[in-house]
Protein backbone atom coordinates (compact mmCIF):
# COMPACT_ATOMS: atom_id res chain seq x y z
CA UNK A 1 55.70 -53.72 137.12
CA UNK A 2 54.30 -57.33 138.09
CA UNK A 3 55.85 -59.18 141.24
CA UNK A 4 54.75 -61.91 138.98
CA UNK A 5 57.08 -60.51 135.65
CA UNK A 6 59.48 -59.65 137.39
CA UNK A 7 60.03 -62.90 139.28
CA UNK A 8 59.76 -64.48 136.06
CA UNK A 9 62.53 -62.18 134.39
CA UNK A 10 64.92 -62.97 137.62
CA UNK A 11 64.43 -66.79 137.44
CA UNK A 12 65.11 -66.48 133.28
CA UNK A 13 68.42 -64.47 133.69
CA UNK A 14 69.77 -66.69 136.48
CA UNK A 15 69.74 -69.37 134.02
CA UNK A 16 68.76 -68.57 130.31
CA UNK A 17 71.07 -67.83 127.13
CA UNK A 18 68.49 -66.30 124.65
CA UNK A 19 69.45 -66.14 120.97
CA UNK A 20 69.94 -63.67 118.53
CA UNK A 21 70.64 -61.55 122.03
CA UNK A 22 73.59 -59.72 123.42
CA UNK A 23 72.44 -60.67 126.88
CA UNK A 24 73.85 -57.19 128.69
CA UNK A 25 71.09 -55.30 126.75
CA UNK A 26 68.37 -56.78 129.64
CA UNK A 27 69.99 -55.15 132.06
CA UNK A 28 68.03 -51.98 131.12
CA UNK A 29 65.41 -53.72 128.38
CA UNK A 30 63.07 -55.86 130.36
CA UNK A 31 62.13 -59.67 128.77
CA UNK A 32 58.63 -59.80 128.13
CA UNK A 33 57.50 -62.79 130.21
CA UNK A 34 54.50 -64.31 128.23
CA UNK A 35 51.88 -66.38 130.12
CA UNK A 36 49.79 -67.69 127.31
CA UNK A 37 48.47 -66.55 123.49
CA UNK A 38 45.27 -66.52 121.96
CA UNK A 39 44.94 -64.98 118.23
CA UNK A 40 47.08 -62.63 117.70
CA UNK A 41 47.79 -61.99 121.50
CA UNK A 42 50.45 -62.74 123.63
CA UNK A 43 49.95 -62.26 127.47
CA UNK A 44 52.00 -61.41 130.26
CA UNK A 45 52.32 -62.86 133.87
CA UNK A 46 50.23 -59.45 134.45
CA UNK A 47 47.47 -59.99 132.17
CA UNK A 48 49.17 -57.10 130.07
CA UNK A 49 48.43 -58.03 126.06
CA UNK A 50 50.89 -57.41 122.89
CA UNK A 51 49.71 -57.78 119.52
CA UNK A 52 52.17 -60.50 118.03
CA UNK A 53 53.36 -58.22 114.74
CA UNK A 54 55.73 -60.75 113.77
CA UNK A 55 54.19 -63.85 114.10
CA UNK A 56 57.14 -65.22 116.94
CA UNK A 57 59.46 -65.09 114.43
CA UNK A 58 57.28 -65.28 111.22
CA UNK A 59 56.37 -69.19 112.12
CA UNK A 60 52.63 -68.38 113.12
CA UNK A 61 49.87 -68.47 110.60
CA UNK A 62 46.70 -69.06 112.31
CA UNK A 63 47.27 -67.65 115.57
CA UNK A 64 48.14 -68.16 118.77
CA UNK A 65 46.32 -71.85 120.81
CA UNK A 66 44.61 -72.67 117.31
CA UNK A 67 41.39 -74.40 118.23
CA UNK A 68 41.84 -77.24 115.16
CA UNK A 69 45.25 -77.40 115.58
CA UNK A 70 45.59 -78.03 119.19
CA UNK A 71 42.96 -80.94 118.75
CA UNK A 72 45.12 -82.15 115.89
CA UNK A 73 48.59 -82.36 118.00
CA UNK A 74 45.96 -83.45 121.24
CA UNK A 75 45.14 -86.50 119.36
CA UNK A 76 47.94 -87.78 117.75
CA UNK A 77 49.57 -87.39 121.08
CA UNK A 78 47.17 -90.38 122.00
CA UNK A 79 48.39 -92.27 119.61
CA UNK A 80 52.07 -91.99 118.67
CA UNK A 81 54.03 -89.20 119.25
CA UNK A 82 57.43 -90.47 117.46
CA UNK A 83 59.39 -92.99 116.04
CA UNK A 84 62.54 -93.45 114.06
CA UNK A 85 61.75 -92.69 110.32
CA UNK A 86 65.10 -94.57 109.52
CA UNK A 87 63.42 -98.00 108.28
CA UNK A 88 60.13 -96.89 109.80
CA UNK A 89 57.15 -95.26 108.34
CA UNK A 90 53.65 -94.01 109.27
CA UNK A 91 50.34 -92.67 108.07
CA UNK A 92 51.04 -88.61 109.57
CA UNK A 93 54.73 -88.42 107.81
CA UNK A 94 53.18 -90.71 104.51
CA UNK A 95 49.98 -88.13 104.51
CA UNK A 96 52.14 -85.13 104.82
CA UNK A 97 54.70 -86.03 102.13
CA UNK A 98 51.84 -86.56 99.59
CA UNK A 99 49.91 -83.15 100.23
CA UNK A 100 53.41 -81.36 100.00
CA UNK A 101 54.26 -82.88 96.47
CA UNK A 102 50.80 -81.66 95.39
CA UNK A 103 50.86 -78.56 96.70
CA UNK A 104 54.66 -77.86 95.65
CA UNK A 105 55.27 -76.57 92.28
CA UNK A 106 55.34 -79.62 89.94
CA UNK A 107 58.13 -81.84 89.10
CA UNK A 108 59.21 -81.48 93.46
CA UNK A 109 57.91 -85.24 93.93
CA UNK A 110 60.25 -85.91 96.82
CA UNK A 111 60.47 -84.54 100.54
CA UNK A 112 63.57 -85.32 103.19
CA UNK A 113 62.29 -84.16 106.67
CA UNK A 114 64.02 -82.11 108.96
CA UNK A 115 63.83 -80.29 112.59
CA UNK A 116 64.77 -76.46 111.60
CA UNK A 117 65.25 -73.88 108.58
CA UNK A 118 68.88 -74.12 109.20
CA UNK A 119 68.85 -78.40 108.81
CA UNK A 120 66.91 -78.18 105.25
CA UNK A 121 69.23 -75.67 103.90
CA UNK A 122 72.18 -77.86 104.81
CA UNK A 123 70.04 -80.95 103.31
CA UNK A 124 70.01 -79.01 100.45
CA UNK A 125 73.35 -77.69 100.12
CA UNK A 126 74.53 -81.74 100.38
CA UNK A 127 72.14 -83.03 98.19
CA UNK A 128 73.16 -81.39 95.66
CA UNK A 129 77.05 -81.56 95.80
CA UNK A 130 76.84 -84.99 96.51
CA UNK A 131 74.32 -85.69 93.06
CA UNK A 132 77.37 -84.11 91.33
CA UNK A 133 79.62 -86.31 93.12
CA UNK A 134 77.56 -89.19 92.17
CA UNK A 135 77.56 -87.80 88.83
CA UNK A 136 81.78 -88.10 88.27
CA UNK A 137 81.41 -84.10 88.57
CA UNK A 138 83.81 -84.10 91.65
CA UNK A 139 85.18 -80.56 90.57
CA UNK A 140 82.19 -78.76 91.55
CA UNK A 141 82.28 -77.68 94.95
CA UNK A 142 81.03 -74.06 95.40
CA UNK A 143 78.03 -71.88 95.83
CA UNK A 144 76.23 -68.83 94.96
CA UNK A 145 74.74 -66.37 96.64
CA UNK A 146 73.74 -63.09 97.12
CA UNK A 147 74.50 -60.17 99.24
CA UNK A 148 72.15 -59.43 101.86
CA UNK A 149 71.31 -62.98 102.17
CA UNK A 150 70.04 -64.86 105.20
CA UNK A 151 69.65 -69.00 105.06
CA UNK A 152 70.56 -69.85 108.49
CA UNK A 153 72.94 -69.82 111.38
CA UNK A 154 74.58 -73.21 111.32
CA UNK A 155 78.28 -73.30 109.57
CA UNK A 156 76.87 -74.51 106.25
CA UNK A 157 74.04 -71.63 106.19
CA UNK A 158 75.98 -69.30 107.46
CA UNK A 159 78.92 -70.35 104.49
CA UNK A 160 76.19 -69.36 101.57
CA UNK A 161 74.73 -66.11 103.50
CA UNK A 162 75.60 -62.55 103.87
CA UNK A 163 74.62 -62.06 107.39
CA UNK A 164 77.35 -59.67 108.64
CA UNK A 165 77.79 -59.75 112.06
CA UNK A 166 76.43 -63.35 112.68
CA UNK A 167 79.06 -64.97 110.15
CA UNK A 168 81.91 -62.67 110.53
CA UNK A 169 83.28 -64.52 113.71
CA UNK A 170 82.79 -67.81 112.19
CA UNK A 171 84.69 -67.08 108.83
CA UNK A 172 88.17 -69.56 109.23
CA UNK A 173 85.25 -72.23 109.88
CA UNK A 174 83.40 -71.24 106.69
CA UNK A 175 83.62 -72.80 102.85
CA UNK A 176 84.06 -70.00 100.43
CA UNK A 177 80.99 -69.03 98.45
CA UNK A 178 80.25 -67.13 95.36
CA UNK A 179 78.62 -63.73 96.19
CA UNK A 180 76.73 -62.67 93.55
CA UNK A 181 74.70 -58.93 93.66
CA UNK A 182 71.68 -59.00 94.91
CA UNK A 183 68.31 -57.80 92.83
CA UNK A 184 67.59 -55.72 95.89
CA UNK A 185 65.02 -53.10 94.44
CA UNK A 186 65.29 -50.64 97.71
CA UNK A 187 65.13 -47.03 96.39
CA UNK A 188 63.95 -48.14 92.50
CA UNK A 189 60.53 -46.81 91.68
CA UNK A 190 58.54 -50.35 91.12
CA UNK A 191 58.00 -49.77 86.98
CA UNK A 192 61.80 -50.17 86.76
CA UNK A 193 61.73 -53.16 88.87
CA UNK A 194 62.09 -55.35 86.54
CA UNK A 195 65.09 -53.81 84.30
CA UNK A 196 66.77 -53.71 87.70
CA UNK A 197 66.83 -57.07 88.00
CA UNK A 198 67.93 -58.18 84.24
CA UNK A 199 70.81 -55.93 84.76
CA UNK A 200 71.52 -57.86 88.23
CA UNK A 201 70.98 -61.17 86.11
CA UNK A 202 73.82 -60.57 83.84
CA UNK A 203 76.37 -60.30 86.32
CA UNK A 204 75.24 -63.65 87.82
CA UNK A 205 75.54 -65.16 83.85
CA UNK A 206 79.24 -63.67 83.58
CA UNK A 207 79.93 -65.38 87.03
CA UNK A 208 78.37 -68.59 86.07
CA UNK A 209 80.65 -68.31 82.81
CA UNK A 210 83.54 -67.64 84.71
CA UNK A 211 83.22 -70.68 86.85
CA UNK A 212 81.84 -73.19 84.49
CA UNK A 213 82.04 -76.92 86.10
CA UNK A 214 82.66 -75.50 89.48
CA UNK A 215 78.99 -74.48 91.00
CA UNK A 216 76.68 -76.80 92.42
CA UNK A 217 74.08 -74.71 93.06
CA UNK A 218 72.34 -71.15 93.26
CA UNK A 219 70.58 -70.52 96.61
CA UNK A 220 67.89 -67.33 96.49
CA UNK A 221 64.97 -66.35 99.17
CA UNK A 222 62.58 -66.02 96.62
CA UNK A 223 61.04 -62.50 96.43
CA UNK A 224 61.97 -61.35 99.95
CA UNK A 225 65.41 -61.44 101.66
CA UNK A 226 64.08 -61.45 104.79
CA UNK A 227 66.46 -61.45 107.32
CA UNK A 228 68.56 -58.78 105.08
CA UNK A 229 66.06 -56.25 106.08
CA UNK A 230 62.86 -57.70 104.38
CA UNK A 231 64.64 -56.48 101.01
CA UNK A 232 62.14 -57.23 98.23
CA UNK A 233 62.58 -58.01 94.08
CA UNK A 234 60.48 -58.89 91.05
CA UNK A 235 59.71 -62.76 90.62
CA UNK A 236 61.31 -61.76 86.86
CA UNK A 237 64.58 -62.22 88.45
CA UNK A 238 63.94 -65.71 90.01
CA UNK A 239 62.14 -66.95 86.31
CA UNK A 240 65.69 -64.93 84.46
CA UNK A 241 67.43 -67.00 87.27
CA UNK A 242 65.79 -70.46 86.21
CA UNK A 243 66.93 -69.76 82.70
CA UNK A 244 70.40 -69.31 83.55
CA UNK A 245 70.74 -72.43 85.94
CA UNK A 246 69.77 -74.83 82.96
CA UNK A 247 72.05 -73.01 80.80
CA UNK A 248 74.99 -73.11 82.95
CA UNK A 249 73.97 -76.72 84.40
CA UNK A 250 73.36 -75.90 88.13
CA UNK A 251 70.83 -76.23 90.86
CA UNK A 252 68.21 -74.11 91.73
CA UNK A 253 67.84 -74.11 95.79
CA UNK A 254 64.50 -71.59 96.53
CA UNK A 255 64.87 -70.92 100.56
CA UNK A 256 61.02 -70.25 101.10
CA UNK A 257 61.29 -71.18 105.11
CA UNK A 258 60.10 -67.48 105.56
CA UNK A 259 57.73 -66.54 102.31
CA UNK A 260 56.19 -69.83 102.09
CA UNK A 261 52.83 -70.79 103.13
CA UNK A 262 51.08 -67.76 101.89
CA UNK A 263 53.26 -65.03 103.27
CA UNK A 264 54.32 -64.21 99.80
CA UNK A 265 50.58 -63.86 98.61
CA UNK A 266 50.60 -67.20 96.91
CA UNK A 267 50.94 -70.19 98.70
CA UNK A 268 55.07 -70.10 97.33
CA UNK A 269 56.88 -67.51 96.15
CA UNK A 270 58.18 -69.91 93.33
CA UNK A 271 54.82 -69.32 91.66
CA UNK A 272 55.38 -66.27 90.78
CA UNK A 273 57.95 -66.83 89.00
CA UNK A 274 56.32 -70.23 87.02
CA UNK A 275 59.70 -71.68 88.24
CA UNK A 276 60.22 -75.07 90.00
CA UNK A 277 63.61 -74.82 91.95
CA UNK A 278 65.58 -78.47 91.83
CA UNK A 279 65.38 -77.97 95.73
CA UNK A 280 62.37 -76.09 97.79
CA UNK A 281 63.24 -75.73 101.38
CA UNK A 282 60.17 -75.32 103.76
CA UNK A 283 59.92 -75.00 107.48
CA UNK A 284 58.26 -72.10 109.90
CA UNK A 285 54.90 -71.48 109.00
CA UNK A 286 54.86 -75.90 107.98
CA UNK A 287 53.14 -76.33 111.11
CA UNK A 288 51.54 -73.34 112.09
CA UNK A 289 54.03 -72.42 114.31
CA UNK A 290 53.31 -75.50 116.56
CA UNK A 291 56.73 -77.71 116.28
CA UNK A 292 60.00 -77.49 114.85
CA UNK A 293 59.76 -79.17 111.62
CA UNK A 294 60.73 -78.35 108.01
CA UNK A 295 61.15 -80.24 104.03
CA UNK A 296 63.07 -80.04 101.40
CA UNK A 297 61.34 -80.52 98.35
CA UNK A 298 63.04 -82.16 95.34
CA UNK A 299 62.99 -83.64 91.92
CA UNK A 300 63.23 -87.73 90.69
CA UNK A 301 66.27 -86.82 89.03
CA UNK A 302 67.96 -85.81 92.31
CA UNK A 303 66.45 -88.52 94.00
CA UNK A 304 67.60 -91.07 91.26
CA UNK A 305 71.41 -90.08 91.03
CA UNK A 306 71.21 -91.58 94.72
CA UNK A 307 69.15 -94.98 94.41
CA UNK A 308 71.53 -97.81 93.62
CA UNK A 309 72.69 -101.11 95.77
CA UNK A 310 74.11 -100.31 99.64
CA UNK A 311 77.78 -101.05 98.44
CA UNK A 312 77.72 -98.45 95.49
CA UNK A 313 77.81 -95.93 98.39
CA UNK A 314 75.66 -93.75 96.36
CA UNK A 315 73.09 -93.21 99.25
CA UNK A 316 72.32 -90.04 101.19
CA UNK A 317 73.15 -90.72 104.74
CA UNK A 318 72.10 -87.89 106.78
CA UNK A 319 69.51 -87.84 109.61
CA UNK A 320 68.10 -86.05 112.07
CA UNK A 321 66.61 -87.49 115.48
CA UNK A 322 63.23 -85.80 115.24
CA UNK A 323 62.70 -86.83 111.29
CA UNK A 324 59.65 -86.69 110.35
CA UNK A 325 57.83 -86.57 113.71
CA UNK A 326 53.97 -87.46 114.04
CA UNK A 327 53.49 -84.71 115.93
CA UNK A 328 54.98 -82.02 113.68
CA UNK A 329 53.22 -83.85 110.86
CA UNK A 330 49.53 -83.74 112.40
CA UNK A 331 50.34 -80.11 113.19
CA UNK A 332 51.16 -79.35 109.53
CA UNK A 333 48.61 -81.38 108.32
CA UNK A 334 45.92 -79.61 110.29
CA UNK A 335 47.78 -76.12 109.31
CA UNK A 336 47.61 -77.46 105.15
CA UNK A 337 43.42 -78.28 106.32
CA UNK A 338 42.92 -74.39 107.90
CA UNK A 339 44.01 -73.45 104.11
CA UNK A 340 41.48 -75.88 102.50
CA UNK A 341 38.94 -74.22 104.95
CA UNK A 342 38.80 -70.91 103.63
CA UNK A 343 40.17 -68.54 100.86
CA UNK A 344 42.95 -67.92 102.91
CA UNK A 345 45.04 -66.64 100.12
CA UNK A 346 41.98 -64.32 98.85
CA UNK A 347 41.73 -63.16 102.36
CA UNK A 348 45.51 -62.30 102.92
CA UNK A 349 45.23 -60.01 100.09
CA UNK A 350 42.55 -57.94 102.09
CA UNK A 351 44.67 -57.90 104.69
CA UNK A 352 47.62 -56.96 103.61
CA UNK A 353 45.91 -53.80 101.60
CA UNK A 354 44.41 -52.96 105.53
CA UNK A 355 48.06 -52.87 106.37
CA UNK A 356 49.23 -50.67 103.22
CA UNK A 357 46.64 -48.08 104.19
CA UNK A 358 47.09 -48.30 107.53
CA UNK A 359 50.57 -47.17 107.52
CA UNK A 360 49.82 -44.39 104.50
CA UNK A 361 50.91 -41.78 107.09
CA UNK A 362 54.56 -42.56 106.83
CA UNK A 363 54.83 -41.74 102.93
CA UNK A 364 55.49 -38.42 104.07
CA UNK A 365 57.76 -38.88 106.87
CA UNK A 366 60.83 -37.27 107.11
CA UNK A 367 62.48 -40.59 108.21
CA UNK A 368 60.74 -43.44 106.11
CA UNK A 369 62.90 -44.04 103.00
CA UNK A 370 60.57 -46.57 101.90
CA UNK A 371 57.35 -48.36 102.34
CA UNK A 372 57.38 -51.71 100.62
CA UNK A 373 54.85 -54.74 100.56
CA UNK A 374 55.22 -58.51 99.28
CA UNK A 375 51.74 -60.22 100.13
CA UNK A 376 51.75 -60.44 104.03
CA UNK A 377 55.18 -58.75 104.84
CA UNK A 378 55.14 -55.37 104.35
CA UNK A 379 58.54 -53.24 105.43
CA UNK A 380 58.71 -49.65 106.61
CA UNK A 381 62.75 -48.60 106.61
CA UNK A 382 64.00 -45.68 108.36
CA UNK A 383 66.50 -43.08 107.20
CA UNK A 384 68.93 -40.40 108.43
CA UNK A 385 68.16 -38.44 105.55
CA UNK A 386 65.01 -39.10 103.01
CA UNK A 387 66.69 -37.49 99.94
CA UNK A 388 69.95 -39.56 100.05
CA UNK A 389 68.27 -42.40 101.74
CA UNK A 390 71.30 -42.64 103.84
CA UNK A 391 70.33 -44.70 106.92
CA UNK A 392 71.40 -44.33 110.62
CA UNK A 393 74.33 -45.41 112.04
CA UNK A 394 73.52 -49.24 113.15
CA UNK A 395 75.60 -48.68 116.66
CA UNK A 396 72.74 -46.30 117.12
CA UNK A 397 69.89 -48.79 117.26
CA UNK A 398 66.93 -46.71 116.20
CA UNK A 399 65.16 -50.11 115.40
CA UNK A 400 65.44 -50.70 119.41
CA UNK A 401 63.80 -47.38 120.07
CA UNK A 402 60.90 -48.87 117.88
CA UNK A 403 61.18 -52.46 119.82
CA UNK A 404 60.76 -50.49 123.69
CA UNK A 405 58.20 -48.24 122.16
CA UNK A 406 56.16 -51.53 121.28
CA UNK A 407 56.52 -53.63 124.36
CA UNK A 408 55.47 -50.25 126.30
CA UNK A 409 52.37 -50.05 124.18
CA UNK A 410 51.14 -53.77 123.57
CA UNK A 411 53.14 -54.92 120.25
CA UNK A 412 55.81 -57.41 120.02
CA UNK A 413 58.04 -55.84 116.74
CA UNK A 414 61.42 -56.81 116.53
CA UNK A 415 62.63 -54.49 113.87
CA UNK A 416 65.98 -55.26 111.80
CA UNK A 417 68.15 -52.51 112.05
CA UNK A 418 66.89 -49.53 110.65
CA UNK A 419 63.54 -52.04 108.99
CA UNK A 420 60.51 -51.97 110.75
CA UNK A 421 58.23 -54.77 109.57
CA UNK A 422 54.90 -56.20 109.92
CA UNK A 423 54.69 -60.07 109.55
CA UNK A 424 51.73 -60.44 111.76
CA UNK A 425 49.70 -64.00 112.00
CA UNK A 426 47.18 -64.41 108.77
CA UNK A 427 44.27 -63.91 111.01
CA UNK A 428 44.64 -60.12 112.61
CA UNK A 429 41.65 -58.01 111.95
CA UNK A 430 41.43 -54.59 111.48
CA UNK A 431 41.14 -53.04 114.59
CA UNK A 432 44.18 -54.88 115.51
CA UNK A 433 46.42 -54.05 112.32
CA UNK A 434 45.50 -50.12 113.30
CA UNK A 435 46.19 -50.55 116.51
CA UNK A 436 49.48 -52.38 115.35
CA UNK A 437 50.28 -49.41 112.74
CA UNK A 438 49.80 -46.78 115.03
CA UNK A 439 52.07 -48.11 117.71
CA UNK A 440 54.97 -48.42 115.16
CA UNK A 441 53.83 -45.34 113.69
CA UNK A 442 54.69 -43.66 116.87
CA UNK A 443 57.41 -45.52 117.63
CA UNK A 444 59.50 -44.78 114.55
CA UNK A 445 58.59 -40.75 115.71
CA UNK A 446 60.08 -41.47 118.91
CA UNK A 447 63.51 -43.43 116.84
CA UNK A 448 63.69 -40.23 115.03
CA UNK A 449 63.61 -37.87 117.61
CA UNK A 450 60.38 -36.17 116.27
């Protein structure tokens, strides 16, 4: 070990909380103390090198200390670096805002900035209880979800996920959602995909019936419940899904923080589908994985149940210090320029077939259940036992097995649970993706005891 990591390591635990950490486990699992990043590298105080496989938390696109992206936050650092947006406006957050309505699926003609995922969800969620509001519909007050979901970690996210063990502490805090089943397709041969899902659509109908007048809205991660274990479905649902929120009169809220931006295979998942969601919340891969930032997309209609005079108190009053900040903004807008550049989406699909076959060795494996693959994220999930595809015990923490095995062998993978996943940046070339496959390859041998 480096004098250099480890002095690093000693100053960070003298002083550091990380998140998503039970802090005890780095008594015997070392941080990895990162110097710098170029690409798809990360580098240690050492010089040692780890192939980012999950993009730093799926937020980066176009790799590590982006050349045009760098000289895009360089220079608007030179000229304004923030301001209120409350009264205030300027050419980065204007520019921005119009590229995101184009880009969006149509009829999403306004954007409210944020700072996180977590803040645009909760835009969302009170956007569109308070149009109701504004709409004499004061009765409805609830929610739907679905199990396995994932939309954040603050109390309003947590209220419409499914997140287990990161809500279950908070729940007298918590409003009471609607859990509706999940489409989850894990274990259903991909030709019956789509029946799947229409059967998972008509118990959503019967529990929009049941609670006519009292929903607001239906939240979904379109395509990919990501933080549920990268759990995948057919975009047949979401379109079956549309259908039944204009029957039923409720919102659509599409959580693409995670699949947008290409990581989906289109630029959103929404397209899939031909659906536009009354609400489109976007952050992570916004900027490249520069700055905190993130959008929520919506209609006139929502936007117009809120425009009247000051003393109607019809207005949205929520804010956020860092709204709309010129730096996030010339960070996304350089990010929304490296997709002009190039057929990035074209060029995604390449690489995510490279990853497919680069993993092929694990359709045989005693201890894969499944390998599955939406655009850019593409799942591998471990099992006890491949003909019951009963997983492992989660106080066992294969997954960890596969995160050591990584560090020791230069790749970052932070599996969930029993899911190993690739989510690596859009640029990784092929040498890298084998060298990225083989590790977890390994890795999952050594979580199975093989």
């Amino acid at each position: 070990m480096s004098l250099e990591n480890d002095a690093l390591r000693a100053r960070d635990l003298a002083v550091l909380w990380h998140p998503t950490t039970q802090m005890k486990d780095h008594e015997w699992l070392p941080l990895l103390p990162v110097r710098s990043g170029r690409g798809v590298w990360l580098e240690d105080m050492d010089g040692g090198r780890y192939i980012d496989a999950i993009s730093s938390w799926w937020v980066n696109l176009f790799g590590h200390a982006n050349e045009h992206i760098s000289a895009a936050v360089t220079r608007q650092a030179q000229t304004l670096e923030h301001v209120i947006l409350a009264g205030v406006t300027h050419e980065p957050a204007v520019q921005l805002a119009e590229q995101l309505v184009a880009l969006t699926p149509p009829g999403l003609d306004r954007v409210f900035y944020a700072d996180s995922g977590s803040g645009a969800v909760e835009i969302a969620l009170k956007m569109s209880f308070h149009y109701w509001r504004n709409a004499g519909e004061t009765q409805r007050r609830r929610f739907v979800t679905l199990t396995g979901s994932y939309h954040g970690e603050t109390l309003g996210t947590l209220a419409v996920g499914d997140a287990g063990l990161f809500k279950e502490a908070y729940e007298p805090l918590l409003m009471e959602s609607l859990m509706a089943p999940s489409p989850d397709c894990f274990g259903i041969d991909p030709e019956h995909w789509d029946a799947h899902a229409a059967q998972k659509l008509q118990a959503l109908d019967d529990m929009l019936r049941a609670h006519a007048g009292e929903v607001c809205a239906v939240i979904i991660e379109p395509l990919v419940q990501c933080a549920g274990g990268m759990r995948m479905y057919p975009p047949s649902w979401i379109t079956g899904l549309r259908a039944l929120c204009d029957r039923h009169r409720v919102h659509l809220i599409a959580d693409e923080i995670a699949v947008g931006f290409g990581r989906s295979g289109t630029l959103f998942a929404c397209e899939q589908a031909g659906v536009t969601p009354d609400f489109m919340c976007l952050s992570k891969g916004l900027t490249g994985g520069y700055l905190p930032m993130s959008a929520v997309m919506t209609t006139n209609a929502v936007y117009d149940a809120f425009y009247d005079e000051y003393t109607s108190m019809r207005g949205f009053l929520h804010s956020h210090s860092y709204t709309g900040n010129a730096l996030a903004c010339a960070a996304a807008l350089a990010t929304l320029e490296l997709f002009e550049a190039s057929p990035v989406l074209e060029d995604n699909r390449r690489t995510a077939r490279l990853m497919r076959e680069a993993v092929a060795p694990l359709e045989s494996h005693p201890n894969v259940g499944e390998i599955r693959q939406t655009g850019m994220i593409l799942a591998m999930e471990m099992v006890a036992d491949r003909d019951t595809m009963q997983g492992w015990d989660w106080r066992e923490r294969r997954g960890m097995q596969v995160y050591a095995h990584g560090l020791e062998n230069g790749v970052l993978l932070r599996p969930i649970g029993n899911v190993v996943y690739f989510m690596p940046p859009y640029i990784i070339n092929e040498s890298e993706i084998a060298q990225m496959a083989e590790v977890a390859m390994a890795g999952i041998d050594r979580a199975a005891g093989l």
